[in-house]
C-alpha atoms as a PDB file:
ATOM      1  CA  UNK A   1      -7.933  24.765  22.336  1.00  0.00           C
ATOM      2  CA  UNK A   2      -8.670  23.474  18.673  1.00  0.00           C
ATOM      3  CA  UNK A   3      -9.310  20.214  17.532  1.00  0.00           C
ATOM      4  CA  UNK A   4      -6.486  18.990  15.238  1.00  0.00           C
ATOM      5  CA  UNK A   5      -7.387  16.931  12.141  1.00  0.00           C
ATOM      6  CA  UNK A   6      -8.026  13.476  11.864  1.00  0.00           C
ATOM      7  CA  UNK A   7      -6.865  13.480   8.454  1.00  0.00           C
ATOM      8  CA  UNK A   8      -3.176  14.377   8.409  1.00  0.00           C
ATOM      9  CA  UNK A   9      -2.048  10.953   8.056  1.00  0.00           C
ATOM     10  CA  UNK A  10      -4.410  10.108   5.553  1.00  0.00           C
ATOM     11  CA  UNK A  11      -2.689   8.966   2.246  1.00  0.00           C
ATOM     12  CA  UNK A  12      -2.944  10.965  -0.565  1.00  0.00           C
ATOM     13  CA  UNK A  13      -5.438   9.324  -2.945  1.00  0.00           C
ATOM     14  CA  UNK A  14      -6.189  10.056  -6.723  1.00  0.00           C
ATOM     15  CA  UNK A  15      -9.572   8.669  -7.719  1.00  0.00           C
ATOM     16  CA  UNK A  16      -9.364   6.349  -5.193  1.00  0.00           C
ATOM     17  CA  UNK A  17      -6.263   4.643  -5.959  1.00  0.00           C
ATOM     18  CA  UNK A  18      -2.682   5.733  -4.271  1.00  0.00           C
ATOM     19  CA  UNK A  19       0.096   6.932  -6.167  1.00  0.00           C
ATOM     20  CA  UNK A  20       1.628   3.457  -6.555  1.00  0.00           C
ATOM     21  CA  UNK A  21      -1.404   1.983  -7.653  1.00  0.00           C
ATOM     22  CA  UNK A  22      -1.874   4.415 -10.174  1.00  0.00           C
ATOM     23  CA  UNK A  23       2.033   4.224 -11.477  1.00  0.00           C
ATOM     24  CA  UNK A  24       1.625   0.060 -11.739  1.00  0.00           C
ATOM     25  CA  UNK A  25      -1.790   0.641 -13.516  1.00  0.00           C
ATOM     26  CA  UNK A  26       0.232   2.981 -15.895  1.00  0.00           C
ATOM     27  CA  UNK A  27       2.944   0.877 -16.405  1.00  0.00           C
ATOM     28  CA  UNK A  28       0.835  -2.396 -17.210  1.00  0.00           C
ATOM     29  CA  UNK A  29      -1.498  -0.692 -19.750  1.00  0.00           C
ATOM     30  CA  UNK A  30       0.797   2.420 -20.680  1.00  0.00           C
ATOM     31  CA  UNK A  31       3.725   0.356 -22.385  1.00  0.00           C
ATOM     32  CA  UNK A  32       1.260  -1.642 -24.573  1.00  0.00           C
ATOM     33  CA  UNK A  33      -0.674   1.586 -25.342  1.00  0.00           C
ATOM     34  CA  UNK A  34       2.676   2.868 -26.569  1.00  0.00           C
ATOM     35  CA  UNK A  35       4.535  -0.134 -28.689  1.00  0.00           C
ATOM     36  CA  UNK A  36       0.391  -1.243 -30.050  1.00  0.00           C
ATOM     37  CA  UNK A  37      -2.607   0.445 -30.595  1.00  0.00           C
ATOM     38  CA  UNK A  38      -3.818   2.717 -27.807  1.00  0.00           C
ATOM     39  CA  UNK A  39      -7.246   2.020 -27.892  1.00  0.00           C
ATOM     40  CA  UNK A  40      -7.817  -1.487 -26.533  1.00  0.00           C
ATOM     41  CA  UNK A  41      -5.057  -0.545 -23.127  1.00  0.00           C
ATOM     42  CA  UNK A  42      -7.146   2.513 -22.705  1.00  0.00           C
ATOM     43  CA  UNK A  43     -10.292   0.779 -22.503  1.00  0.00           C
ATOM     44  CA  UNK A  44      -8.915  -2.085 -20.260  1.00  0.00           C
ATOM     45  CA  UNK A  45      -7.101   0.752 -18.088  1.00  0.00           C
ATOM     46  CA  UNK A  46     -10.574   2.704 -17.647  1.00  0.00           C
ATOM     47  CA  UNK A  47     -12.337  -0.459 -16.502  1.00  0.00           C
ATOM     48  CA  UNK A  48      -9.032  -1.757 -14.280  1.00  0.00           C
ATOM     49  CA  UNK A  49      -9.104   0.916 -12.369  1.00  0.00           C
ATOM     50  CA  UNK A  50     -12.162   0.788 -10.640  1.00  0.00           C
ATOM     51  CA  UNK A  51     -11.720  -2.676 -10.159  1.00  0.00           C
ATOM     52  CA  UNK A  52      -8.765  -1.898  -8.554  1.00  0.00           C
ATOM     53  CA  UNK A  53     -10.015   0.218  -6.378  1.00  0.00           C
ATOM     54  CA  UNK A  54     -13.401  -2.855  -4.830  1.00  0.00           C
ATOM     55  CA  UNK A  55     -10.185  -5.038  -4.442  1.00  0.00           C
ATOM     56  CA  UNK A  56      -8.500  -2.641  -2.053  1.00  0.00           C
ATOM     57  CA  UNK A  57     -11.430  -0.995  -0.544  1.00  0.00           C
ATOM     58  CA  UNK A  58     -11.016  -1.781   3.434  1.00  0.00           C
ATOM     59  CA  UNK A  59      -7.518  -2.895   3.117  1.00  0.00           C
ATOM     60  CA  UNK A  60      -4.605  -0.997   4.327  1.00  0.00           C
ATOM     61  CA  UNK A  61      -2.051   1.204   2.977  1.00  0.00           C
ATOM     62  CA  UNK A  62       0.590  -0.568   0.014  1.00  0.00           C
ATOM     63  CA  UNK A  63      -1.816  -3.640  -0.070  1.00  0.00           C
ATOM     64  CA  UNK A  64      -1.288  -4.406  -3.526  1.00  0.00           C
ATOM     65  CA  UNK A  65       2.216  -4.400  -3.221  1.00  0.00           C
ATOM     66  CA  UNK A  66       2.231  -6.725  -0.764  1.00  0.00           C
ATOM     67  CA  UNK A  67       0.232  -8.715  -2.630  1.00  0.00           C
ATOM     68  CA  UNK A  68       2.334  -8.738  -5.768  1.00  0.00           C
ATOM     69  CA  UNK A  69       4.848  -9.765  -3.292  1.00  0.00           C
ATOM     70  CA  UNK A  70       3.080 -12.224  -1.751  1.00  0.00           C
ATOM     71  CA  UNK A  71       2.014 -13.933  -5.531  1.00  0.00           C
ATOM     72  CA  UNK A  72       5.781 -14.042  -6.105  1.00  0.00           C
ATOM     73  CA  UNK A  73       7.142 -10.790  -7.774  1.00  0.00           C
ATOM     74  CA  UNK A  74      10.736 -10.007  -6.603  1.00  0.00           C
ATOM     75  CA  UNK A  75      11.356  -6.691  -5.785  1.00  0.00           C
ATOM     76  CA  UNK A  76      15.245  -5.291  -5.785  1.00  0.00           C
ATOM     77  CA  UNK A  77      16.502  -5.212  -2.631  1.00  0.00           C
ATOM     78  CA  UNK A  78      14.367  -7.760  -0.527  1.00  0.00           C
ATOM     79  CA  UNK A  79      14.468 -11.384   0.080  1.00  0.00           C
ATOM     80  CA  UNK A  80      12.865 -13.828  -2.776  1.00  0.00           C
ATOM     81  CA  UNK A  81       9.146 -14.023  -2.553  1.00  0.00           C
ATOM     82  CA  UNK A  82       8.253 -17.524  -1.085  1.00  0.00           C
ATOM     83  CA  UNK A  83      11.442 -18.947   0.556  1.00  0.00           C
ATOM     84  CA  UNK A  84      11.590 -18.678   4.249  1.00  0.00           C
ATOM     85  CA  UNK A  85      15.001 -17.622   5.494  1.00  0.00           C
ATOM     86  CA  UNK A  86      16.491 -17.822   8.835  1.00  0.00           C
ATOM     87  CA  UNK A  87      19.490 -16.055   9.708  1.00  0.00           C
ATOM     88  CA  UNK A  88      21.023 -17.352  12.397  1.00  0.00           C
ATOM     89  CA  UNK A  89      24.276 -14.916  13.998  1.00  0.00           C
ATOM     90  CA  UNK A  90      25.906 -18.054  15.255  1.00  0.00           C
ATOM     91  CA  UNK A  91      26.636 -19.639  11.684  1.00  0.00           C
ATOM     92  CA  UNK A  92      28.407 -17.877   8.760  1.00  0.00           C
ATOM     93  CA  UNK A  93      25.915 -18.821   6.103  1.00  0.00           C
ATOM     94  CA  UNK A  94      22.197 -18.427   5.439  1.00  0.00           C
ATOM     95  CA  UNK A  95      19.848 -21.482   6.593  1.00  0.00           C
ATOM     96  CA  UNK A  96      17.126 -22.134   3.860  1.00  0.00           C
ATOM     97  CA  UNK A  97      13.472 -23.738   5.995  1.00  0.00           C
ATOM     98  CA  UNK A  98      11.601 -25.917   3.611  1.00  0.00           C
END
């Protein structure tokens, strides 16, 4: 019998980073790159992205999404960031906890 690998469900990483990470890094510094001069983004890209990768070293999978939620970014699709909600299948609207 063979061993299988422990590394099948390993994310795919690019220079440390995971796809997302390196898609929001491209959007924050690519669109100013692109309507300004591209040489101050590229420099602040280049030293964000190693600093991106110390904050999420030891933390889990979609961390800095999570995080962005967490700080109060709304995503499409989920609940608002910061408001608890309770839905309760008794009453016919949404109770807002405060």
């Amino acid at each position: 019998m063979r061993a299988c690998s422990r590394t099948i469900d390993r994310p795919l990483l690019i220079l440390g980073l995971e796809g997302e990470d390196v898609a929001l890094l491209m959007v924050i510094f690519g669109v100013p790159a692109i309507l300004f001069a591209p040489v101050i983004p590229l420099v602040c890209f280049f030293i964000a992205w190693p600093g991106l990768v110390m904050f999420k070293r030891g933390k889990p999978e979609g961390y800095v999404l999570h995080w962005l939620y967490k700080a109060g970014l709304p995503f499409k699709g989920l609940l608002p960031p910061g408001a608890r909600h309770v839905f309760a299948p008794y009453t016919a609207h949404e109770m807002r906890i405060e």
